[in-house]
N, C-alpha and C. Protein backbone atom coordinates (compact mmCIF):
# COMPACT_ATOMS: atom_id res chain seq x y z
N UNK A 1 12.21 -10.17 -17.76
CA UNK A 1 11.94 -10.79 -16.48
C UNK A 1 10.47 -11.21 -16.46
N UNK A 2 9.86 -11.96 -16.24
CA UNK A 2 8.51 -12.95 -16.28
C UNK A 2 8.04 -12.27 -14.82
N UNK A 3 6.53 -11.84 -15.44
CA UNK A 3 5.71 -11.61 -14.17
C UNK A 3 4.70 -12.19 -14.12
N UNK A 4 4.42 -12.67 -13.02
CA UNK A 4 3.11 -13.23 -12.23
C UNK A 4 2.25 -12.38 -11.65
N UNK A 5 1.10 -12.07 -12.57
CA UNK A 5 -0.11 -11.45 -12.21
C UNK A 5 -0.85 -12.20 -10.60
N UNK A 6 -0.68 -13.08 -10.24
CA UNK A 6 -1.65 -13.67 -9.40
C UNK A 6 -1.26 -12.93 -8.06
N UNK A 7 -0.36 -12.91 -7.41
CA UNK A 7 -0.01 -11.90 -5.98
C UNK A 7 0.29 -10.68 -6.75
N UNK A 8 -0.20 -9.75 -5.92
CA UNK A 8 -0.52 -8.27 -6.51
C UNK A 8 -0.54 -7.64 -5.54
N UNK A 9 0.34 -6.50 -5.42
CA UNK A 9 0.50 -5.53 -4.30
C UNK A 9 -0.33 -4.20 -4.70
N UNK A 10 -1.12 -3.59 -4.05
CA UNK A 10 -1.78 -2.72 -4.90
C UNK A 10 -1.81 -1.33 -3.80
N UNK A 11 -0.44 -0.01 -4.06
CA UNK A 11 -0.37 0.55 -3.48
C UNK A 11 -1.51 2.31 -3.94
N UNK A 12 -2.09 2.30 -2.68
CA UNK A 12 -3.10 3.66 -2.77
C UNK A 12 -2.36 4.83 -2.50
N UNK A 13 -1.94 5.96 -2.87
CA UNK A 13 -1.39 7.26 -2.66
C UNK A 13 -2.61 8.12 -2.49
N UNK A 14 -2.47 8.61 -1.12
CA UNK A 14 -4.07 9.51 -0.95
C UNK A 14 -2.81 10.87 -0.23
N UNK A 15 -3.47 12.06 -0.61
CA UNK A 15 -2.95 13.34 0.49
C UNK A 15 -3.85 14.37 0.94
N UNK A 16 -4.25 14.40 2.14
CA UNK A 16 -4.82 14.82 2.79
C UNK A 16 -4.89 15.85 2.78
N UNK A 17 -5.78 16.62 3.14
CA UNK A 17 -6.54 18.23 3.20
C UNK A 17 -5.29 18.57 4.33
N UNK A 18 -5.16 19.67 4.52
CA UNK A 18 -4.38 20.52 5.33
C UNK A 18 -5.00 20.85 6.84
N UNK A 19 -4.22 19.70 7.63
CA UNK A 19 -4.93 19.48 8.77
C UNK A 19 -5.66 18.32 9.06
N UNK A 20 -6.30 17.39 7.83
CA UNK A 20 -6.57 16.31 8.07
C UNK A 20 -6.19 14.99 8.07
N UNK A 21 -5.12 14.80 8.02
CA UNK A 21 -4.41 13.79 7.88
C UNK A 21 -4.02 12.51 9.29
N UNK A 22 -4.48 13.14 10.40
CA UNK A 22 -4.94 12.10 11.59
C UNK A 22 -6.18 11.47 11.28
N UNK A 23 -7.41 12.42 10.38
CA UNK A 23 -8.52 11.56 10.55
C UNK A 23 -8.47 10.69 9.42
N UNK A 24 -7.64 11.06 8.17
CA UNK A 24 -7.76 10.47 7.38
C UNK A 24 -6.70 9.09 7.13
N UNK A 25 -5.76 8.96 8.23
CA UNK A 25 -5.32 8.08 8.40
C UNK A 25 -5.92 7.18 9.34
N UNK A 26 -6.43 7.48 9.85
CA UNK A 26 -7.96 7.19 11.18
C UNK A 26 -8.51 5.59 10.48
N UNK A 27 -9.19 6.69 8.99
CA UNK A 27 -10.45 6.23 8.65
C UNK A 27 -9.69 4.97 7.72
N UNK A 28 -8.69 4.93 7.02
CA UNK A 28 -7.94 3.86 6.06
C UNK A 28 -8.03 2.56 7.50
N UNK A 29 -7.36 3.44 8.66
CA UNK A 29 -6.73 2.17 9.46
C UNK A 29 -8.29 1.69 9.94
N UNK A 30 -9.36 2.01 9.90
CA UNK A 30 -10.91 1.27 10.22
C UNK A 30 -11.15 0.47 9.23
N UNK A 31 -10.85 0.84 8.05
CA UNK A 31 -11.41 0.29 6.79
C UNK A 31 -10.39 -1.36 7.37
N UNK A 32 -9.18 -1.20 7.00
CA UNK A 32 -8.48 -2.30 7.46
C UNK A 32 -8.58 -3.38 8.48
N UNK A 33 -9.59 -2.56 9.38
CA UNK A 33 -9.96 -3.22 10.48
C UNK A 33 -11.19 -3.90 10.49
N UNK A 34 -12.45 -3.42 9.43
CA UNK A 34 -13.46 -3.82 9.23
C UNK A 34 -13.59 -4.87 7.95
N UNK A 35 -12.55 -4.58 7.08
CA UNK A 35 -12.78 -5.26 5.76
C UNK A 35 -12.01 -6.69 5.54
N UNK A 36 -13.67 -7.53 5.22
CA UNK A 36 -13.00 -8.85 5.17
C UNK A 36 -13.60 -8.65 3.73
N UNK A 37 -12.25 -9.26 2.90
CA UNK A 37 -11.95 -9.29 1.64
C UNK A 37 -11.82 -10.72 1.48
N UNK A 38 -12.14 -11.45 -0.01
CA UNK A 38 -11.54 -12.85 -0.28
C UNK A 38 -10.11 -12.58 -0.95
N UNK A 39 -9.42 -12.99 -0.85
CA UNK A 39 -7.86 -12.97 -1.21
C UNK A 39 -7.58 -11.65 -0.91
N UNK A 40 -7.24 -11.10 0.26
CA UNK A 40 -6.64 -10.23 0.65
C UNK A 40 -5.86 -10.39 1.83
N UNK A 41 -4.57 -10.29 1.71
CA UNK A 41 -3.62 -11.03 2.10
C UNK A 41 -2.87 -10.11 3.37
N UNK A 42 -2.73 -9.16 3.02
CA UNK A 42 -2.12 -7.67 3.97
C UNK A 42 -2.93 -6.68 3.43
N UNK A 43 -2.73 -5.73 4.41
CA UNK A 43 -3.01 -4.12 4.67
C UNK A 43 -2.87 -3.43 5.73
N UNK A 44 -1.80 -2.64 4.89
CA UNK A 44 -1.25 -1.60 6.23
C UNK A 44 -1.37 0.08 5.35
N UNK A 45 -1.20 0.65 6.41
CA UNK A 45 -0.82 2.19 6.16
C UNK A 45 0.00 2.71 6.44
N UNK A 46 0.40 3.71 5.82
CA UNK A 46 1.89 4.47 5.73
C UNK A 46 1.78 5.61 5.91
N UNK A 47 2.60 6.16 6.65
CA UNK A 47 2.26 7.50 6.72
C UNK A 47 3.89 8.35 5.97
N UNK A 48 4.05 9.11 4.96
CA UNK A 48 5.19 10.12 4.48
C UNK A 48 6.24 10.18 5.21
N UNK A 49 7.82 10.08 5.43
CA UNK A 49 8.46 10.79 6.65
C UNK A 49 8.36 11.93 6.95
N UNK A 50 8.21 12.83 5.57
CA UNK A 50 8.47 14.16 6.02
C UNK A 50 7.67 15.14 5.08
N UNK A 51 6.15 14.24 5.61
CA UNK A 51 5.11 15.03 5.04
C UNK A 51 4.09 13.88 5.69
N UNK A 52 3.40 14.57 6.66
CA UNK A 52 2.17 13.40 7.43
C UNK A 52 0.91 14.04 6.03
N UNK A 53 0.87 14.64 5.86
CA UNK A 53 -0.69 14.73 4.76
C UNK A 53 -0.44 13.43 3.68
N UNK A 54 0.09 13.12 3.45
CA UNK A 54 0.77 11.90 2.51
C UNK A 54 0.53 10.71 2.76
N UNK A 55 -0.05 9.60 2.54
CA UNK A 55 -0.27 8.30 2.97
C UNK A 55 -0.25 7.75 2.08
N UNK A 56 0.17 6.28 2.48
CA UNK A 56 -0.12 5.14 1.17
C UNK A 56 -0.67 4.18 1.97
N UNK A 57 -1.34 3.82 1.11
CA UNK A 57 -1.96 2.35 1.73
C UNK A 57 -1.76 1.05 0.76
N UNK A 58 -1.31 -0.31 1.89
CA UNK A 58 -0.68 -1.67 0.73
C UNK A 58 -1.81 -2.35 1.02
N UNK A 59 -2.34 -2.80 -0.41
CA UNK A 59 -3.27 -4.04 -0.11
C UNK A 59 -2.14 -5.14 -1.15
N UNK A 60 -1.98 -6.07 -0.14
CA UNK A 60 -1.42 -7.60 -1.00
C UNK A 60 -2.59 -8.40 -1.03
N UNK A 61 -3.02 -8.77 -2.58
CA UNK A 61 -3.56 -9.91 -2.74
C UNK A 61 -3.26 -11.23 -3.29
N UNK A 62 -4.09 -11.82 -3.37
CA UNK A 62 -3.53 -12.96 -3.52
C UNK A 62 -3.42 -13.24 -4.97
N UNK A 63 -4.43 -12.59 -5.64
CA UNK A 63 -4.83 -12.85 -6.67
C UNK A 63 -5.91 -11.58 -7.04
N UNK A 64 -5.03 -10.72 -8.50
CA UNK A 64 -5.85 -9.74 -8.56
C UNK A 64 -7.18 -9.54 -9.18
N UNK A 65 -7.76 -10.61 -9.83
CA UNK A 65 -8.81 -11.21 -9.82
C UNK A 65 -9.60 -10.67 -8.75
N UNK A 66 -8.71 -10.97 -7.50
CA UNK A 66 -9.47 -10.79 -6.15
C UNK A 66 -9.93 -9.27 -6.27
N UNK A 67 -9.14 -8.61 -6.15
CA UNK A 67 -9.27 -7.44 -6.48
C UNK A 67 -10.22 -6.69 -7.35
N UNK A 68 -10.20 -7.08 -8.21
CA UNK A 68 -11.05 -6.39 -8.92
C UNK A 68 -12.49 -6.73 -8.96
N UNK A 69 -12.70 -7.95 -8.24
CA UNK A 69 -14.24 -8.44 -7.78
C UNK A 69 -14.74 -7.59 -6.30
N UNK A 70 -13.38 -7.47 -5.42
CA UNK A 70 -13.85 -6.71 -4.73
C UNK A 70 -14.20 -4.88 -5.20
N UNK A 71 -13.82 -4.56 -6.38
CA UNK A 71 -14.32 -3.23 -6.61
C UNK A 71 -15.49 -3.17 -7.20
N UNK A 72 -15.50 -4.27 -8.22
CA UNK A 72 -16.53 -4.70 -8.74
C UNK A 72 -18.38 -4.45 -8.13
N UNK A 73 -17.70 -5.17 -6.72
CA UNK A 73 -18.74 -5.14 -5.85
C UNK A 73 -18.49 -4.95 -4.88
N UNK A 74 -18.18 -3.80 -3.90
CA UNK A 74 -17.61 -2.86 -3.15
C UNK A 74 -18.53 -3.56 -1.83
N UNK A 75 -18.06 -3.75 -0.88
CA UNK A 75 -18.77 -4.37 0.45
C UNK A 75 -19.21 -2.33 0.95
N UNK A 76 -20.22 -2.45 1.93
CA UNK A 76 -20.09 -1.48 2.74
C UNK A 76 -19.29 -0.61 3.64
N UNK A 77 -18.32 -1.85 4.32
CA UNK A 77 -17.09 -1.19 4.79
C UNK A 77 -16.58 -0.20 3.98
N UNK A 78 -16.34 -0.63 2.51
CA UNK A 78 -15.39 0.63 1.39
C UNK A 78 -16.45 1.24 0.99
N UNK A 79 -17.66 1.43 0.34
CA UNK A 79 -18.41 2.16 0.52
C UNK A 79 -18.53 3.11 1.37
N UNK A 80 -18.13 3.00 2.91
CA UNK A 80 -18.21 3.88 3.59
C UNK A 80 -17.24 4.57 4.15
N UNK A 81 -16.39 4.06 3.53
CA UNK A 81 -14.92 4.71 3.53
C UNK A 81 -15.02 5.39 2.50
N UNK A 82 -15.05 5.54 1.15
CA UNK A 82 -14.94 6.26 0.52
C UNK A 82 -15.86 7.42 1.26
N UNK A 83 -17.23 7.28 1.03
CA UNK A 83 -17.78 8.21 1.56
C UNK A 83 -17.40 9.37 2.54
N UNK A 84 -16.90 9.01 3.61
CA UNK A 84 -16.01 9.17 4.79
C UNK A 84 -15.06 10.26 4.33
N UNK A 85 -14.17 9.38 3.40
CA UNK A 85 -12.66 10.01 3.10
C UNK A 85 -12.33 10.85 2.37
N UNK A 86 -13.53 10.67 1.30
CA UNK A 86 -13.51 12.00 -0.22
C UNK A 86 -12.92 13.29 0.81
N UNK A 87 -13.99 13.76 1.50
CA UNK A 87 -13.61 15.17 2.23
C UNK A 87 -12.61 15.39 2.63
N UNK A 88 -11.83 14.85 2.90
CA UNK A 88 -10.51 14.74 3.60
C UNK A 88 -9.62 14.42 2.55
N UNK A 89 -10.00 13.88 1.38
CA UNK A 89 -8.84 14.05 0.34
C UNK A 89 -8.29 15.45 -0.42
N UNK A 90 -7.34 15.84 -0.52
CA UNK A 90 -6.86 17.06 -1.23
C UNK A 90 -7.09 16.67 -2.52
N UNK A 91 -6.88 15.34 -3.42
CA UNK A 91 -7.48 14.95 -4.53
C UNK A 91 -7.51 13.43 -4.51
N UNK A 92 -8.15 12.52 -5.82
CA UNK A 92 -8.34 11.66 -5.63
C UNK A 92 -6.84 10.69 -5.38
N UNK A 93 -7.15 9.45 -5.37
CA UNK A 93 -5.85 8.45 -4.68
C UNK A 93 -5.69 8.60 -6.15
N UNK A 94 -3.95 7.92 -5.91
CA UNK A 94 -3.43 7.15 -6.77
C UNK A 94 -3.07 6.13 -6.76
N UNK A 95 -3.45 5.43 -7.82
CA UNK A 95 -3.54 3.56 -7.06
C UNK A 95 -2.38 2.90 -8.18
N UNK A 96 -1.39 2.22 -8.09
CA UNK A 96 -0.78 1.56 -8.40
C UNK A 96 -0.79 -0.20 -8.06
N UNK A 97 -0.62 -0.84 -9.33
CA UNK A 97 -0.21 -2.16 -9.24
C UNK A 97 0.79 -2.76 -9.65
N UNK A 98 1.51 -3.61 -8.54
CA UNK A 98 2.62 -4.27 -8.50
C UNK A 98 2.56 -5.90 -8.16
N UNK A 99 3.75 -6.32 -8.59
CA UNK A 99 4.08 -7.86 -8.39
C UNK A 99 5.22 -7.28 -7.51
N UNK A 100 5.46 -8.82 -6.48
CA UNK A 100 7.45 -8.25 -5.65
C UNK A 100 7.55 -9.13 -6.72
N UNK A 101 9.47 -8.86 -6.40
CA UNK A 101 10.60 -9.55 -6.85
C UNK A 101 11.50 -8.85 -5.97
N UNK A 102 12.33 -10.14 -5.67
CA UNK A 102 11.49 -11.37 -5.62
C UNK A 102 9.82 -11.60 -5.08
N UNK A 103 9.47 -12.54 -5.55
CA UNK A 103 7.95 -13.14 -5.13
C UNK A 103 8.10 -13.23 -3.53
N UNK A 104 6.40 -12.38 -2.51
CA UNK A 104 6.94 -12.48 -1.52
C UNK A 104 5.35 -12.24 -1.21
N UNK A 105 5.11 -12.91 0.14
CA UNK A 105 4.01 -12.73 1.05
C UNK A 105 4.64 -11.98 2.13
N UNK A 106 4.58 -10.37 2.02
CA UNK A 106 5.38 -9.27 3.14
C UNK A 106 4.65 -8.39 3.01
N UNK A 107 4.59 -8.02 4.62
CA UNK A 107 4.50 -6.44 4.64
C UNK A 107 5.63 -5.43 4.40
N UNK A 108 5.07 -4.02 3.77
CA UNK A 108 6.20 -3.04 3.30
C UNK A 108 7.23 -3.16 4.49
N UNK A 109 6.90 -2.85 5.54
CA UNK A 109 7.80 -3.24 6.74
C UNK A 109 6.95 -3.67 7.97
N UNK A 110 7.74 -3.57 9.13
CA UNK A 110 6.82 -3.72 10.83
C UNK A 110 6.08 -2.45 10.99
N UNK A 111 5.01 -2.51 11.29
CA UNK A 111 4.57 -1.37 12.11
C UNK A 111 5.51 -0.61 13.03
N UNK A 112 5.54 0.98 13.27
CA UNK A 112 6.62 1.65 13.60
C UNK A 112 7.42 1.54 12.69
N UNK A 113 8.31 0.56 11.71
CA UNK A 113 9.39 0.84 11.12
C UNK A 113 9.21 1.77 9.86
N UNK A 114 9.76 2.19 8.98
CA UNK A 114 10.24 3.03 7.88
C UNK A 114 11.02 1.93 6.40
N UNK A 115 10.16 2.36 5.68
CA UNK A 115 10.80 2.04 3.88
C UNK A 115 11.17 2.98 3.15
N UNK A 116 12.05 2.85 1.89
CA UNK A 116 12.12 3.92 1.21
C UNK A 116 11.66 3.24 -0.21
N UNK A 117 10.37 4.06 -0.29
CA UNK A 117 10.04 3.63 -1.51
C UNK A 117 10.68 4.43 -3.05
N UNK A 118 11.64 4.16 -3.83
CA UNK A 118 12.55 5.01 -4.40
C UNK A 118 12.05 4.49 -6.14
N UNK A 119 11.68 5.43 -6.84
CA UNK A 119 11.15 5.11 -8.35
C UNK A 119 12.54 4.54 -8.89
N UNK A 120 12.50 3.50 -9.93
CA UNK A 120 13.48 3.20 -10.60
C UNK A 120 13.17 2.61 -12.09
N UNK A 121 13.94 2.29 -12.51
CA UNK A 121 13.62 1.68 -13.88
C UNK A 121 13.39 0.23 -13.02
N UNK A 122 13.14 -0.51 -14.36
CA UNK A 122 12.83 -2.16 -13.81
C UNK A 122 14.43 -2.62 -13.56
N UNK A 123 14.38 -3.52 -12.82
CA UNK A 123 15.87 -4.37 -12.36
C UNK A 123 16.12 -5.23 -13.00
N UNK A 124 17.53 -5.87 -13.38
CA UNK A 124 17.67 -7.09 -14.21
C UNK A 124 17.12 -8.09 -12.72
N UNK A 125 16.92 -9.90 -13.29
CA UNK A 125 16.60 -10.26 -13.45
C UNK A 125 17.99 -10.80 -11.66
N UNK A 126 18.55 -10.48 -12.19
CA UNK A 126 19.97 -10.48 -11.27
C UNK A 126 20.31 -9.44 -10.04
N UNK A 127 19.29 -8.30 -10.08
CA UNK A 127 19.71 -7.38 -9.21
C UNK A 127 19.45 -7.57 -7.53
N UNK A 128 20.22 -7.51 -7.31
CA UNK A 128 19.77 -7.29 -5.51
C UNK A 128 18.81 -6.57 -5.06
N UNK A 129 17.85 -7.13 -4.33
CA UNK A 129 17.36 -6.45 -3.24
C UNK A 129 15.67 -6.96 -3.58
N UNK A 130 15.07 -6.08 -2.96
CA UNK A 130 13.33 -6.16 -3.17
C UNK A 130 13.39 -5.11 -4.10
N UNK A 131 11.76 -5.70 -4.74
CA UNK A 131 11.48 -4.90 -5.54
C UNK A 131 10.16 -4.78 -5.92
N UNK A 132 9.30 -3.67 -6.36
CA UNK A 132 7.68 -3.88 -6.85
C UNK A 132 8.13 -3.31 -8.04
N UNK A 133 7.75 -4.08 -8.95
CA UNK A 133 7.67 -4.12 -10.49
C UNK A 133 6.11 -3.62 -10.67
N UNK A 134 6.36 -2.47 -11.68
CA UNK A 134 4.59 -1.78 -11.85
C UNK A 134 4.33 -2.81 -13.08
N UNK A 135 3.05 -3.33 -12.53
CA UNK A 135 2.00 -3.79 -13.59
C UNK A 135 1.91 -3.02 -14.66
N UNK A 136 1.36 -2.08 -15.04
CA UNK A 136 1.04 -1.02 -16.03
C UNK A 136 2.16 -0.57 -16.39
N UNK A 137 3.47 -0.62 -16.48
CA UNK A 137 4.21 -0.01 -17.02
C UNK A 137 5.82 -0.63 -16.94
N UNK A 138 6.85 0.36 -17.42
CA UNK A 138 8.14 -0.68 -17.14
C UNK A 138 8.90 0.10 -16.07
N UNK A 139 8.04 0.61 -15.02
CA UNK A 139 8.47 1.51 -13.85
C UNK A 139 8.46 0.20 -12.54
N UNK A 140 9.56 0.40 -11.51
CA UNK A 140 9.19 -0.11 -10.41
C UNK A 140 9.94 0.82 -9.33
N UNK A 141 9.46 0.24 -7.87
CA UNK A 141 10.17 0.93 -6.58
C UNK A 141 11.20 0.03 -6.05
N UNK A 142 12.26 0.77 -6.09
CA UNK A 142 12.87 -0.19 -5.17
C UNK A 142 12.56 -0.13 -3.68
N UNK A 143 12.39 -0.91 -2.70
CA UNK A 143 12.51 -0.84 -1.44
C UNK A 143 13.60 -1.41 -0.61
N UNK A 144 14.25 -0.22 0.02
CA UNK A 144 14.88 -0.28 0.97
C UNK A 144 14.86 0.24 2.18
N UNK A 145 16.07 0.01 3.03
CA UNK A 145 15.77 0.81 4.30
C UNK A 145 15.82 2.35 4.15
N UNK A 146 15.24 3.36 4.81
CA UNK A 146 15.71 4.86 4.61
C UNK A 146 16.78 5.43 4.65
N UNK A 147 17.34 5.93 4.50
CA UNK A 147 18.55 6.18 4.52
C UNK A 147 18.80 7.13 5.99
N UNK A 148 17.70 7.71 6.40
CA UNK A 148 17.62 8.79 7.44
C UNK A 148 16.23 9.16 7.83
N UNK A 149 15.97 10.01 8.89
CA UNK A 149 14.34 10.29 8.94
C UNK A 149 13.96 11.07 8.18
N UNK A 150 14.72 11.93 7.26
CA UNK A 150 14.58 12.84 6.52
C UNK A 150 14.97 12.26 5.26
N UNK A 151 14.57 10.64 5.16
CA UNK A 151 14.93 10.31 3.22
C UNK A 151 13.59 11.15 2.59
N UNK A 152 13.62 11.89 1.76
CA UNK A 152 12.52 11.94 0.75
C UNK A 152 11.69 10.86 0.10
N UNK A 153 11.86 9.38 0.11
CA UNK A 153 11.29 8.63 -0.28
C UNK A 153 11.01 7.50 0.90
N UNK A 154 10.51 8.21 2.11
CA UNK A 154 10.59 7.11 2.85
C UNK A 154 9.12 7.28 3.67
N UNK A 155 9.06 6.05 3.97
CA UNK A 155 7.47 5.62 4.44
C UNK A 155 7.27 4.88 5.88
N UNK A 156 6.38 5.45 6.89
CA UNK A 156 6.46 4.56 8.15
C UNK A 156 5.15 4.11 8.11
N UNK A 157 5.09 2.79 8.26
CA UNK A 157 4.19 1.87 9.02
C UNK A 157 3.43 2.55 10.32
N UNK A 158 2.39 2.60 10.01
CA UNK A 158 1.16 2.97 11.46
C UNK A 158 0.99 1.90 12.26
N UNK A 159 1.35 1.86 13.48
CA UNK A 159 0.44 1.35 14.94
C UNK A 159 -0.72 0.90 14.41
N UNK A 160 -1.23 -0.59 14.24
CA UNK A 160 -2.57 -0.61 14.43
C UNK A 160 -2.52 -0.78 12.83
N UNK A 161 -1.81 -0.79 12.14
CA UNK A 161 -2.01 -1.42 10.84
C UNK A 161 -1.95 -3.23 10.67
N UNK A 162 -2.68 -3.62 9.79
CA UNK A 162 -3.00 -4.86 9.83
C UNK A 162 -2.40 -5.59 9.36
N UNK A 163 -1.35 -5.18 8.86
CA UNK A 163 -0.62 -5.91 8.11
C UNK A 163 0.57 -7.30 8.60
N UNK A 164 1.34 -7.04 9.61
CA UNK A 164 2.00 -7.95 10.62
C UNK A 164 1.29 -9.50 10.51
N UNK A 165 -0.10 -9.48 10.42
CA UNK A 165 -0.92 -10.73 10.67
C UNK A 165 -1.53 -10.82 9.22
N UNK A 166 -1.09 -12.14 8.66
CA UNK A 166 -1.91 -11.98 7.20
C UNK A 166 -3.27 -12.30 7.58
N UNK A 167 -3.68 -10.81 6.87
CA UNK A 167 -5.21 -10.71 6.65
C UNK A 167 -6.55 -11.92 6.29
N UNK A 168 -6.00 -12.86 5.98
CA UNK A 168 -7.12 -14.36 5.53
C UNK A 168 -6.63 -14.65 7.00
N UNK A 169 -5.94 -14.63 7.92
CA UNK A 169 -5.65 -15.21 9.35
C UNK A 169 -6.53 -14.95 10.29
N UNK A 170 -6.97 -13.81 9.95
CA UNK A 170 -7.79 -12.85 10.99
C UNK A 170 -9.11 -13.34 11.60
């Protein structure tokens, strides 16, 4: 199956200290709110179903180019988020990169709603549904709806995440 490096979903796995996980979902949803990025397309936050210390955060870019100029040279906003957030991390993020498939300018879902982000092998070329194909490897997630509030692989959208409005709109 042919991938296109240029839109790049780039999901953060952070888990929170025991007890901190309001501020540290706090501080992602400021960063989102403060950070103007060039090709950064969405960003929202997620909070675990059935584990709030758990968060992910989606940055869609446009182009991961983009990306990596913005780490390159880190604005202050993330600078001071990191700063901020280390303490509140139980350990460092885990950052993953993905292409969809199909090819898509989306958020994981609406704010308030729920995904199930479910590990899979890669999909033929033919398979139904959405999908993030990992960059680095021949792993992807499928995404679907949850199956329940209690899926193990399922993820809700935060209030106040930025994602709904593409981010170059703003």
């Amino acid at each position: 199956m042919p991938t296109d490096f240029r839109t790049c979903a780039v999901l953060g796995f952070q888990t929170a200290r025991p007890g901190a996980d309001p501020r540290l979902a706090e501080l992602n949803l400021r960063l989102g709110e403060a950070l103007d990025a060039e090709g950064l397309l969405r960003f929202q936050v997620l909070t675990h179903a059935t584990d709030a210390t758990r968060l992910c955060v989606y940055w869609l870019w446009r182009d991961l180019r983009d990306r990596d100029a913005l780490w390159a040279a880190p604005p202050t906003a993330l600078t001071d988020f990191w700063t901020a957030a280390r303490p509140h991390w139980l350990a460092e993020p885990s950052v993953r990169r993905f292409v969809w498939h199909p090819a898509a300018d989306r958020d994981l879902c609406a704010p308030g709603a729920g995904i199930a982000l479910e590990e899979s092998p890669r999909p033929s070329a033919q398979e139904p549904g959405s999908w993030l194909l990992d960059i680095d490897s021949n792993a992807a997630l499928h995404c679907r709806a949850p199956s329940g509030p209690r899926d193990p692989v399922a993820w809700r959208a935060l209030p106040g995440a930025l994602g709904t409005v593409p981010h170059s709109m703003r």
